[in-house]
Protein backbone atom coordinates (compact mmCIF):
# COMPACT_ATOMS: atom_id res chain seq x y z
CA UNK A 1 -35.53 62.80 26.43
CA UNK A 2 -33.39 63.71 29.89
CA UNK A 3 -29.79 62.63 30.58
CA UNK A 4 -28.79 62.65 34.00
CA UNK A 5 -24.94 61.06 35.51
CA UNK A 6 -25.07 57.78 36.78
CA UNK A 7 -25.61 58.10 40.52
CA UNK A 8 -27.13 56.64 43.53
CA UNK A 9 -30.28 58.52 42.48
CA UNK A 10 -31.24 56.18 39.23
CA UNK A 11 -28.92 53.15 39.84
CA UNK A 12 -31.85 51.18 40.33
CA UNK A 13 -33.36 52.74 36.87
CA UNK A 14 -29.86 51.59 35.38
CA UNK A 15 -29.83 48.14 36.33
CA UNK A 16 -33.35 47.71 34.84
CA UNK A 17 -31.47 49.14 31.72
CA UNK A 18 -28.26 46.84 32.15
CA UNK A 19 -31.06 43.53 32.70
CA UNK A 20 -33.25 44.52 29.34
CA UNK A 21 -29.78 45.30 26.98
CA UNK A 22 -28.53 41.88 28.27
CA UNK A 23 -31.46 39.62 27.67
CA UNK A 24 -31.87 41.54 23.96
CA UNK A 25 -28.11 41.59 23.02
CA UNK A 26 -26.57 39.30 25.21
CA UNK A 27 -23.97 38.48 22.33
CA UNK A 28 -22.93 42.59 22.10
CA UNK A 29 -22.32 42.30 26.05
CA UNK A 30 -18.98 41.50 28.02
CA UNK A 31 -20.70 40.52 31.06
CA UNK A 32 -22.09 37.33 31.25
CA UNK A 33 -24.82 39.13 33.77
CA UNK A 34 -25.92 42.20 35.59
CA UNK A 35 -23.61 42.46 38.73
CA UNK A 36 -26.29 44.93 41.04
CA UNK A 37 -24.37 44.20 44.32
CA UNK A 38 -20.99 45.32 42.58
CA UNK A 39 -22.78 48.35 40.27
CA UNK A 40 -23.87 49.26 43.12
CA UNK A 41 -20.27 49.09 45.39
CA UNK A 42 -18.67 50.44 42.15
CA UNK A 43 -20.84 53.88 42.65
CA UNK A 44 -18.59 54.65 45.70
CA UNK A 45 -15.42 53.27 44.72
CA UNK A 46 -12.86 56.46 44.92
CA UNK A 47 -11.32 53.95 41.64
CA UNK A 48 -14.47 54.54 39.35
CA UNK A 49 -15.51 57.76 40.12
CA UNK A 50 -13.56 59.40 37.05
CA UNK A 51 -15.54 57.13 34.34
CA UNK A 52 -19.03 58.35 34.69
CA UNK A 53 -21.98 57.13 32.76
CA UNK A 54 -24.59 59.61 30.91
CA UNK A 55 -28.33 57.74 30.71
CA UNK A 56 -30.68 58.70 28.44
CA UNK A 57 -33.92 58.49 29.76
CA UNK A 58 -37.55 58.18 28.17
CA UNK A 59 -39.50 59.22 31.17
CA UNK A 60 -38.36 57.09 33.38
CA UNK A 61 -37.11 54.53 32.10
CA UNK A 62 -33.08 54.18 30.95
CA UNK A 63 -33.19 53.86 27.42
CA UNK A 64 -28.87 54.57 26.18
CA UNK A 65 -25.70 55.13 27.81
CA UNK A 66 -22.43 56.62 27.12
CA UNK A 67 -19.26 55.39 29.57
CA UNK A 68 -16.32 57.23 29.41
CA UNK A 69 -13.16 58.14 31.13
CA UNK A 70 -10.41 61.05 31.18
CA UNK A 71 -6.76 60.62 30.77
CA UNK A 72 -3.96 62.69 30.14
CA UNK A 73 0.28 62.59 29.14
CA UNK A 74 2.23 64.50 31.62
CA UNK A 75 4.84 65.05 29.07
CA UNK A 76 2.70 67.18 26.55
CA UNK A 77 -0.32 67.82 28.93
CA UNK A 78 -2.63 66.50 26.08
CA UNK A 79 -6.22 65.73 27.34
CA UNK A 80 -8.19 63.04 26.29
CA UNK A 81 -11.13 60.73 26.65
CA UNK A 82 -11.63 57.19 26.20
CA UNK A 83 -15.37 56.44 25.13
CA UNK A 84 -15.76 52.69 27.17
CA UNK A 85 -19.34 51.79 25.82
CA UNK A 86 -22.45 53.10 24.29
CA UNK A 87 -25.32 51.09 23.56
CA UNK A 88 -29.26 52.53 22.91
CA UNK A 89 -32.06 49.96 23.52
CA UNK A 90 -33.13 48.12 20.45
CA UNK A 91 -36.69 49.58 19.89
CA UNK A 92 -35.40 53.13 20.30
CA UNK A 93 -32.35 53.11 18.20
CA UNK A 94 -32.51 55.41 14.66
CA UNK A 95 -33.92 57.88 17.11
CA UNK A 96 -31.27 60.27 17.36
CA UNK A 97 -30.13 58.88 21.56
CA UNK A 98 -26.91 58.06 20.94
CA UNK A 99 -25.60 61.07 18.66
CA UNK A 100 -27.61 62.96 21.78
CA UNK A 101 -25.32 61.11 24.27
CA UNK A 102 -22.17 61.54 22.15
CA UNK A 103 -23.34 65.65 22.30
CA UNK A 104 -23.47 65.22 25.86
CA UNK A 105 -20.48 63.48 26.37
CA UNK A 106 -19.10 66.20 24.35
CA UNK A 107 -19.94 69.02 26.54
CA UNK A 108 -18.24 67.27 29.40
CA UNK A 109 -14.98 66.89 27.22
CA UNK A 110 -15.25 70.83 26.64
CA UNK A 111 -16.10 71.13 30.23
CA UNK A 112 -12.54 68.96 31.14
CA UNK A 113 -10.43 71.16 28.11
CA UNK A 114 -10.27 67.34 26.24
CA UNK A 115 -8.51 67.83 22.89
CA UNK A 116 -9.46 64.43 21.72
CA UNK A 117 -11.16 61.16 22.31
CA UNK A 118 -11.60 58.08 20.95
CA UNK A 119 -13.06 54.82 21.40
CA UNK A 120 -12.78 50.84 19.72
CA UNK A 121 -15.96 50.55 17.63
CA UNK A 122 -17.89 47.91 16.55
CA UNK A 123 -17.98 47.05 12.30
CA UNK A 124 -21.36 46.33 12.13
CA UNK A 125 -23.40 47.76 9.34
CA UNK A 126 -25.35 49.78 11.94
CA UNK A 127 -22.36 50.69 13.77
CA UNK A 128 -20.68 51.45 10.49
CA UNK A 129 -23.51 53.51 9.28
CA UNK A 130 -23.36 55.73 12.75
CA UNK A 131 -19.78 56.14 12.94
CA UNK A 132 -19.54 57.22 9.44
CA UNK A 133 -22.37 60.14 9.96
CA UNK A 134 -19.88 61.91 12.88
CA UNK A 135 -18.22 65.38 11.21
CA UNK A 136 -14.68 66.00 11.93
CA UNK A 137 -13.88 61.86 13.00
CA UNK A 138 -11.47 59.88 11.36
CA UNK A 139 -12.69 55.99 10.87
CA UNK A 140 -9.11 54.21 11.62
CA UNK A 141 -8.45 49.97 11.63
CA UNK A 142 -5.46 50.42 14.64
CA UNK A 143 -3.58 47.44 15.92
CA UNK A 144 -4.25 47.05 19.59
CA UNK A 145 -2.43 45.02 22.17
CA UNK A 146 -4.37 43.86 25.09
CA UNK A 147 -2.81 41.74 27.80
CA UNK A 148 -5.00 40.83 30.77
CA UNK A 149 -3.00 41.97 34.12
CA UNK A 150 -5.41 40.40 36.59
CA UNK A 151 -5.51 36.40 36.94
């Protein structure tokens, strides 16, 4: 297994990814479809480049991902991370990938002096199951508000 940042490089390898997640789980997805045109735009947009992507790949083929993004509070100067997604390919989940990409992910937070992240996680039993297995994590039910800015 290799991990290698989202780039120009294997954006093709991703969207082949992005297309095979979407016609397995298309119910775990936001997106409705695989926007290549935009991925690709997105790649060079000054906007996204502080929320990379780590891919795991099985040769070469995309197997996982972890998205993320770092923020920070002026006022204290605490660091932290917001994990956006993770999902592992059906036939090669219980394989270890995605506490690999979290351990990736993690070496970029120590990389970027992060003193905490966090992300919204899903309740399944398999989610459940993973979440429950990370040392050092607290498993919180937190109120969220979400209002949608953009018409």
């Amino acid at each position: 297994m290799k991990f290698e940042i989202l780039s120009a490089s294997n954006v093709e390898h991703y969207i082949t990814y992005l297309k095979k997640a979407m016609a397995l789980d298309s119910d775990l997805m936001w997106a409705e479809q695989v926007d290549e045109a935009g991925i690709r735009a997105r790649l060079n947009d000054p906007f996204y480049q502080n929320t990379p992507s780590i891919l795991a790949f099985d040769g070469d083929q995309v197997v996982g991902r972890i998205e993320y993004h770092f923020y920070g509070c002026l006022q204290d100067g605490y660091r932290m991370a917001y994990v956006d997604w993770v999902y592992v390919l059906l036939e090669y989940r219980h394989k270890g990938i995605a506490q690999q990409l979290f351990k990736e992910f993690e070496k970029d937070c120590r990389r970027n002096r992060i003193d905490q992240y966090y992300l919204i996680r899903a309740t399944n039993p398999n989610a459940d199951r993973f979440y429950h297995s990370f040392e050092n994590a607290e498993l919180d039910d937190e109120p969220i508000l979400r209002k949608t800015v953009k018409e």
